[in-house]
Structure formats: structure tokens, C-alpha cells
Protein backbone atom coordinates (compact mmCIF):
# COMPACT_ATOMS: atom_id res chain seq x y z
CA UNK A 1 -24.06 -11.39 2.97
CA UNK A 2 -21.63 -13.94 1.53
CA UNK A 3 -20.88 -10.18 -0.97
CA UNK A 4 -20.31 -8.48 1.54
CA UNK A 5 -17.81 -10.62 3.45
CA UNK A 6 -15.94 -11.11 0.27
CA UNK A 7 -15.46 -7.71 -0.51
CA UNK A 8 -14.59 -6.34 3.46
CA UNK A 9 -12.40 -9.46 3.93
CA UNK A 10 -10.81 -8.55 0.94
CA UNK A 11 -10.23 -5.21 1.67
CA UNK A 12 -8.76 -6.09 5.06
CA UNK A 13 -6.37 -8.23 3.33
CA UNK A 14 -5.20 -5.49 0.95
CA UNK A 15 -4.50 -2.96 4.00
CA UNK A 16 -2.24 -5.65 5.86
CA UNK A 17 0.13 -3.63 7.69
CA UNK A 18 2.88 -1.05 6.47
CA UNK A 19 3.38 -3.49 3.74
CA UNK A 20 0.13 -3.08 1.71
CA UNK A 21 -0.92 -3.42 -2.12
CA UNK A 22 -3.47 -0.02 -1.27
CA UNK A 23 -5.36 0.89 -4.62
CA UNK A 24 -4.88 4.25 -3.08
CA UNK A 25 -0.73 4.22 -3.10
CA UNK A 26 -0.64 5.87 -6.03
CA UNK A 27 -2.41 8.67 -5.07
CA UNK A 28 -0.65 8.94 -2.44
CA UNK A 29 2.26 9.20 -3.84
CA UNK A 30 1.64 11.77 -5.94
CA UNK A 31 1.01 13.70 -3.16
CA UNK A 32 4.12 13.12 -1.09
CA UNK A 33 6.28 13.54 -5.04
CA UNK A 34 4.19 17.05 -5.27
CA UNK A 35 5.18 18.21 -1.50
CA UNK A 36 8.59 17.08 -2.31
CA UNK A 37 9.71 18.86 -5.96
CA UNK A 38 8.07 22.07 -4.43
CA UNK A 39 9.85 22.28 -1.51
CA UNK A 40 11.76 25.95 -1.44
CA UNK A 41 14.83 24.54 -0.06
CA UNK A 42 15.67 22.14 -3.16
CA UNK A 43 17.22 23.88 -6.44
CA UNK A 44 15.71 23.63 -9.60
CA UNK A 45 18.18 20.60 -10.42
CA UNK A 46 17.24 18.85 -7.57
CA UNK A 47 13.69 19.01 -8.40
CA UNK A 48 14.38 17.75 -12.17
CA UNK A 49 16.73 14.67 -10.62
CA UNK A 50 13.75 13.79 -8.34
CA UNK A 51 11.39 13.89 -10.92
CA UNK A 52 13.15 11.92 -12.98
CA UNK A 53 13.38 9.36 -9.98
CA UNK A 54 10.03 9.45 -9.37
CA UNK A 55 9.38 8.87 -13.13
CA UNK A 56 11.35 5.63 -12.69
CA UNK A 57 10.05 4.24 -10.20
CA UNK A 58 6.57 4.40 -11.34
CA UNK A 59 7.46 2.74 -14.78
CA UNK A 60 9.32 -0.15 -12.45
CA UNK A 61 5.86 -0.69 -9.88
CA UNK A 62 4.16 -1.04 -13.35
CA UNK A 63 6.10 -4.16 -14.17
CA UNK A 64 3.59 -5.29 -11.33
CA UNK A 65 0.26 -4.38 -11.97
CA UNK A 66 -1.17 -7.40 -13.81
CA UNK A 67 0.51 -9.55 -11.17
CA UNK A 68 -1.38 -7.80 -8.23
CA UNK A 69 -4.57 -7.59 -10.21
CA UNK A 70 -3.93 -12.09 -10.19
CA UNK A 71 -3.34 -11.70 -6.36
CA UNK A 72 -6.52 -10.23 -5.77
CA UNK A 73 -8.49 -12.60 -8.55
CA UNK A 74 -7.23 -15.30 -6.33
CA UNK A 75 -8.30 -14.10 -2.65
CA UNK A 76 -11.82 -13.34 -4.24
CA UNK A 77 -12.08 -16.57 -5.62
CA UNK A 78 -10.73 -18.03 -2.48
CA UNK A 79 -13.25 -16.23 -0.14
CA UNK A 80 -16.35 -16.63 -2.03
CA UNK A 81 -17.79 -19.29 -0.22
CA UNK A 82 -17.66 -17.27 2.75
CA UNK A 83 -16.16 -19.83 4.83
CA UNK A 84 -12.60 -19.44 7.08
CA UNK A 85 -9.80 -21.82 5.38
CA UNK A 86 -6.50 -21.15 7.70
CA UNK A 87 -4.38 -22.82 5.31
CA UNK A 88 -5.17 -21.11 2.16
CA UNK A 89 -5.69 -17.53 3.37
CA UNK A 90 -2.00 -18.36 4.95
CA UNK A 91 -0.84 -19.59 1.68
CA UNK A 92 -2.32 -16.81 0.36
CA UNK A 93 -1.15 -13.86 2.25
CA UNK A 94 2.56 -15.55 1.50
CA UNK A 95 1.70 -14.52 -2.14
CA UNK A 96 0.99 -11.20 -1.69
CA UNK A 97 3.67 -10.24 0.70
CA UNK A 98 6.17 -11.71 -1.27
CA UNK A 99 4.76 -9.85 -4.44
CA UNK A 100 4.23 -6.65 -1.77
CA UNK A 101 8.36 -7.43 -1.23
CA UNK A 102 9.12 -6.61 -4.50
CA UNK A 103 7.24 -3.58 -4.96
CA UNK A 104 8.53 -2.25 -1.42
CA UNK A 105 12.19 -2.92 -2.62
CA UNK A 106 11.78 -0.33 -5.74
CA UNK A 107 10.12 2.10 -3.47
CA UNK A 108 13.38 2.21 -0.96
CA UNK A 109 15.58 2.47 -3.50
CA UNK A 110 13.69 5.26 -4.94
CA UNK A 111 13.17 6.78 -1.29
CA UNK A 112 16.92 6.26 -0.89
CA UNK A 113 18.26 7.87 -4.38
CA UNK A 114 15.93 11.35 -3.42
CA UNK A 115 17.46 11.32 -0.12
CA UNK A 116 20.99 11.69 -1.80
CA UNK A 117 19.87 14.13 -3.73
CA UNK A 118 19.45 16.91 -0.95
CA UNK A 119 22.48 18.44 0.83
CA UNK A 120 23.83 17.54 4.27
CA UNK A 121 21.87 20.04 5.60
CA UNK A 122 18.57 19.29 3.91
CA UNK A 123 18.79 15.81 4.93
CA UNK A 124 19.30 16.84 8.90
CA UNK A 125 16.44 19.27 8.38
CA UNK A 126 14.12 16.21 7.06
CA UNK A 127 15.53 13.96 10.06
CA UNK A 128 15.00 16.75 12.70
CA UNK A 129 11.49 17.42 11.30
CA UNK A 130 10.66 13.92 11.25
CA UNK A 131 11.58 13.50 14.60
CA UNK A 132 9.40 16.60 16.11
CA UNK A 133 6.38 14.90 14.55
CA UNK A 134 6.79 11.66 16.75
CA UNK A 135 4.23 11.03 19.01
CA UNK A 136 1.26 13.44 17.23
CA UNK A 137 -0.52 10.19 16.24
CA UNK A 138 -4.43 10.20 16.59
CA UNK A 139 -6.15 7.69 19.34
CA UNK A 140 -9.64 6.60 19.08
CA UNK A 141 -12.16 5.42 21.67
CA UNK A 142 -12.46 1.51 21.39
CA UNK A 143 -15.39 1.24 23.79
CA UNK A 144 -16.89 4.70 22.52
CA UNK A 145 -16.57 2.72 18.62
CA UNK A 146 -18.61 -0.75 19.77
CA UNK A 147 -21.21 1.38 21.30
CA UNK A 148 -21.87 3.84 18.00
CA UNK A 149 -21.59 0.13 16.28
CA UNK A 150 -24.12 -1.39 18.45
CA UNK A 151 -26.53 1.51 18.25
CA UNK A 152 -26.09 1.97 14.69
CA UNK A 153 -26.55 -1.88 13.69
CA UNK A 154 -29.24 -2.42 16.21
CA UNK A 155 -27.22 -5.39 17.32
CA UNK A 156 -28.87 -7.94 20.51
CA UNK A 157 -27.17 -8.51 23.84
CA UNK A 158 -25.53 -11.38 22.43
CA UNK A 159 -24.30 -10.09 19.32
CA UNK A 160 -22.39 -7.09 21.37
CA UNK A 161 -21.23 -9.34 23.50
CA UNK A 162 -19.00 -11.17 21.11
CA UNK A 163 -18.49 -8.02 19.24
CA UNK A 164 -17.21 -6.58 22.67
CA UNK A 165 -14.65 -9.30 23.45
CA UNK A 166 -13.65 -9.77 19.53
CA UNK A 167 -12.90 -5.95 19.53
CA UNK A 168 -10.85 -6.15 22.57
CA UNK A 169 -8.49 -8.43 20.66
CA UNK A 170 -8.11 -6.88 18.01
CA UNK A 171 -7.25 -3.59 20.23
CA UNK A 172 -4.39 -6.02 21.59
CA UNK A 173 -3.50 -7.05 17.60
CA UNK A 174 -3.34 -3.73 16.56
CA UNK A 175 -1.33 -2.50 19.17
CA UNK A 176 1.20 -5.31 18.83
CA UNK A 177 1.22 -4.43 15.18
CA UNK A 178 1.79 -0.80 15.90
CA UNK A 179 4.95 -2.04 17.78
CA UNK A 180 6.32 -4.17 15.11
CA UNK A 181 5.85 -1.59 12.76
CA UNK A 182 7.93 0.86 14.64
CA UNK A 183 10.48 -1.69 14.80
CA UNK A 184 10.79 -1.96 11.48
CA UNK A 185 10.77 1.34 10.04
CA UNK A 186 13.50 1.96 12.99
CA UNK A 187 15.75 -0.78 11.17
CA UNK A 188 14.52 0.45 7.66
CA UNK A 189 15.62 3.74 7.98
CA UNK A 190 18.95 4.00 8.43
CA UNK A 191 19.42 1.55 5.22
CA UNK A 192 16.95 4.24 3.80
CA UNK A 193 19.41 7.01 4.79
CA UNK A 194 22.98 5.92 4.02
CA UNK A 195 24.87 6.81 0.84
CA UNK A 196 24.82 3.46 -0.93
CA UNK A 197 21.52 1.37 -0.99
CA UNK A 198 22.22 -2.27 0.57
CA UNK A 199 19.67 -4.39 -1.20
CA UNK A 200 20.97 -7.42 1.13
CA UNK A 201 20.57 -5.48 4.38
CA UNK A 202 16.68 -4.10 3.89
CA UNK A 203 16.33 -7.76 2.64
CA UNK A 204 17.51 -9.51 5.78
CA UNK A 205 15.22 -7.07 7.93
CA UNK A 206 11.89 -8.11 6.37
CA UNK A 207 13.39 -11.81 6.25
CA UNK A 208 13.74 -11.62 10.50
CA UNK A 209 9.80 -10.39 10.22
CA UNK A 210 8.58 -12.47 8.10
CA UNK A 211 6.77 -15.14 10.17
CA UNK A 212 5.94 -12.47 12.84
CA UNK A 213 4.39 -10.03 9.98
CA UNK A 214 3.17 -13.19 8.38
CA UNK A 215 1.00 -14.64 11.58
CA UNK A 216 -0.54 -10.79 12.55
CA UNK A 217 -1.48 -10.53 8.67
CA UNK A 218 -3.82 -14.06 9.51
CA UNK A 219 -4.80 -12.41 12.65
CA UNK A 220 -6.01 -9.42 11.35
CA UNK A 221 -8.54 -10.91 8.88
CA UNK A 222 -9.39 -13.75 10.93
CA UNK A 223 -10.63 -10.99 13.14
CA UNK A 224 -12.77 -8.71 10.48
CA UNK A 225 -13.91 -12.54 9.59
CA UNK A 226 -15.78 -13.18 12.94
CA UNK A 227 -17.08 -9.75 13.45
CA UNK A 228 -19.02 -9.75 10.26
CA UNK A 229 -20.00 -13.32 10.56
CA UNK A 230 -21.86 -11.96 13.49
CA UNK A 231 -24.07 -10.05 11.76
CA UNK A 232 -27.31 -11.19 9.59
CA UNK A 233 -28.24 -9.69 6.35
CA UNK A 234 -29.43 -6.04 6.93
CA UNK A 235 -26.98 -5.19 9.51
CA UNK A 236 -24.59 -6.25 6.78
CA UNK A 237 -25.55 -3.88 4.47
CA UNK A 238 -25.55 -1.21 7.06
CA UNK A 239 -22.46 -2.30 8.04
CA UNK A 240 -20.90 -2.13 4.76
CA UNK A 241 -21.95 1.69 4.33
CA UNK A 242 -20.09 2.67 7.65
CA UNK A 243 -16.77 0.83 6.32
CA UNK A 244 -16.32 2.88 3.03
CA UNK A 245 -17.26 5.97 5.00
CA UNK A 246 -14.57 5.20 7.84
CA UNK A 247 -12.30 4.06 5.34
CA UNK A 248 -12.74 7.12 3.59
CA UNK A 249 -11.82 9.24 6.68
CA UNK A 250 -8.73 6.91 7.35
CA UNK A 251 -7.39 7.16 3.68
CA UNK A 252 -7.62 11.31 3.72
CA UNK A 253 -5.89 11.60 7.42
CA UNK A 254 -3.32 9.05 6.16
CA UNK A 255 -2.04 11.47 3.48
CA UNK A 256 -2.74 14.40 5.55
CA UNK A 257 0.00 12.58 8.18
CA UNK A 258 2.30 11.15 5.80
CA UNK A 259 2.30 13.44 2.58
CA UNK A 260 5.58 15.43 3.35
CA UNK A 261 8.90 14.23 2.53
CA UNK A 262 10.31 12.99 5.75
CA UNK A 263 7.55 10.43 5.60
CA UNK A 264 8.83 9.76 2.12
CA UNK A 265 12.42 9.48 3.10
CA UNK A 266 12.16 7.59 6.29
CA UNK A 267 10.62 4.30 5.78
């Protein structure tokens, strides 16, 4: 059990927010740098600037990678006992967002350089398209999800129960988070947008979010730390099966919504 926890709470903790250190970025972003250079609309020397962009920004994150392999060493190591220590999953998440900082300041850069790349009238085409795609977001069923859970993990009264009221919450979290985001990105993209990056302005927005991004990071694991501590050895393992498959789902919509290049451009 004590496994298990470790490896879902870490997991949690590595898909905090927009501002994530996903093992699965990279992938992604070949994706969104593949729907980008074969766009029809951009010339052939538009597609060879971009790629070169692209090209530099990957050599850049890789300046990183042995420090985010350490950040993760450390949370393991930190969660192995299986027990909840506020202060040091706090101290903790500070690492990786400020380490998550750095690698989100290349990527707008980057995201800002292809943007100048394309025409005036490419760029209002990205904004406009952008813009129609608002509001297409997919909704689940919470109370629909603890039932399948309950059935599937042959949980007792008591255990859903707790698992109802601890999902409720974290319905609230995630749709405070949802907000925040949107906040954000709103700020984000005009700095994303303009014609000459401002390091100090997309610096001062995360600073203002900080302890806000900061206290729902907590939140969020805190939560996916009670639910499984609910659960006893073999609904553990079950438990663990229907995470990688669910994750699995989440990480193949996620580039089906986000691999275009207003995505790209716009946060």
C-alpha cells in the first residue's frame, strides 16, 4: 500500500496545475511543433525559423533534466513512509515550482518568438480560432465517478461515505483551480502576444500567484492523500489499475484539445 501511495501521490504532485513537470510534455510538444511547421498558411521560411526555435528551446529545457530528475528523488524519498508532513510537502512543492518557473519562462519565450514569426494576419487567424474554441471543454459526472469507484473497489458504507464528502471538495478545488488558471493564461497571453518578450512582466504575474498557486498545489495532494488512505490493500491495487487507465484517457484528450498552434501561442 505504502507503494502505491508513493507512486499516485507522486504523480499528483507532478500534474500540479498548468504549471507541471509532465513526463509526457515532450510528447506533447512534438505534437503541437508538428501541427505548427505544417500548417499551409506559413511559407517554407517560416517553417525553417520555427524549427529552428523549436530546436532551441529543447536544447535550453535540457539544461534541466537532471535537476527535475533530483526533484522527484526528493518527493519519493519524502513520501515513503506514507505519512502526511504539511511542512515538507510545502517546502517541497516550493522546489518544484520554482524549478517548473524556469522551464515555463523558456517555453514563453519560445511561444512568443513563433508568434512573431507569422504575419498580421496569421496571428488574428490563430487569436480568432482560439477564441471559437472557448467553452468546448469536456464535463464529467462527479457523483456518476464515486459510484463506478464504489462499485468497482467494493468499498463499505463508511468508506463511500468519506470518499463522497472528500470528492465533493475536491470538485470545489478543482473548480477554483480551473478559475485561477483562466486568470492566468488571460494575463499570460497578451505578454505571450506582443512584439518584444517582457521577461519582468510574465515574472510579476506568476509572482501575484504564487501563494494562491502554491496553497491549491498542497490542496490537491492532500486530497489524493486521504482518498487512498481510505482504502486497504487490494482495493489499492485495484485502484492503482483504474488511475493509469484514466490517466491514460486524460493524457490522449489533452493533446487532442491542445495540439494546434493557438494552444501553443496563447499561454
Amino acid at each position: 500500500m505504502k507503494k502505491l501511495l508513493l507512486s499516485l501521490t507522486v504523480a499528483s504532485l507532478l500534474s500540479v496545475s498548468a504549471y507541471s513537470i509532465s513526463a509526457h510534455e515532450g510528447k506533447r510538444h512534438r505534437d503541437i511543433e508538428r501541427e505548427i511547421i505544417t500548417n499551409p498558411s506559413l511559407t517554407q521560411q517560416q517553417k525553417e525559423d520555427i524549427k529552428q526555435i523549436f530546436k532551441q528551446t529543447k536544447q535550453d529545457l535540457g539544461i534541466y533534466r537532471a535537476e527535475q530528475e533530483q526533484v522527484r528523488t526528493s518527493m519519493r524519498a519524502l513520501l515513503q513512509s506514507g505519512s502526511w508532513d504539511q511542512v515538507a510537502v510545502t517546502n517541497a512543492i516550493e522546489q518544484q515550482m520554482q524549478l517548473t518557473l524556469q522551464l515555463q519562462l523558456i517555453k514563453a519565450k519560445s511561444k512568443n518568438q513563433v508568434f512573431n514569426q507569422l504575419s498580421a494576419e496569421q496571428q488574428a487567424q490563430f487569436i480568432a480560432n482560439r477564441d471559437d474554441k472557448k467553452g468546448t471543454k469536456r464535463n464529467g459526472n462527479p457523483k456518476r465517478n464515486i459510484q463506478r469507484l464504489a462499485k468497482a473497489l467494493a468499498l463499505n458504507s463508511d468508506q463511500q461515505t468519506q470518499l463522497t464528502v472528500m470528492m465533493t471538495n475536491d470538485k470545489a478545488r478543482r473548480a477554483t483551480n480551473k478559475e485561477q488558471v483562466k486568470n492566468i493564461r488571460a494575463q499570460l497571453t497578451p505578454i505571450i502576444q506582443a512584439e518584444e518578450f517582457d521577461d519582468s512582466a510574465w515574472l510579476a504575474v506568476h509572482a501575484q500567484n504564487k501563494q494562491q498557486k502554491l496553497d491549491m498545489a498542497v490542496s490537491k495532494i492532500k486530497s489524493r492523500f486521504d482518498i487512498l488512505s481510505l482504502l486497504n490493500a487490494e482495493q489499492g491495487e485495484k485502484f492503482e489499475k483504474m488511475m493509469k487507465k484514466s490517466e491514460k484517457g486524460k493524457r490522449n484528450n489533452k493533446r487532442d484539445d491542445d495540439s494546434n498552434e493557438n494552444e501553443y501561442l496563447s499561454n
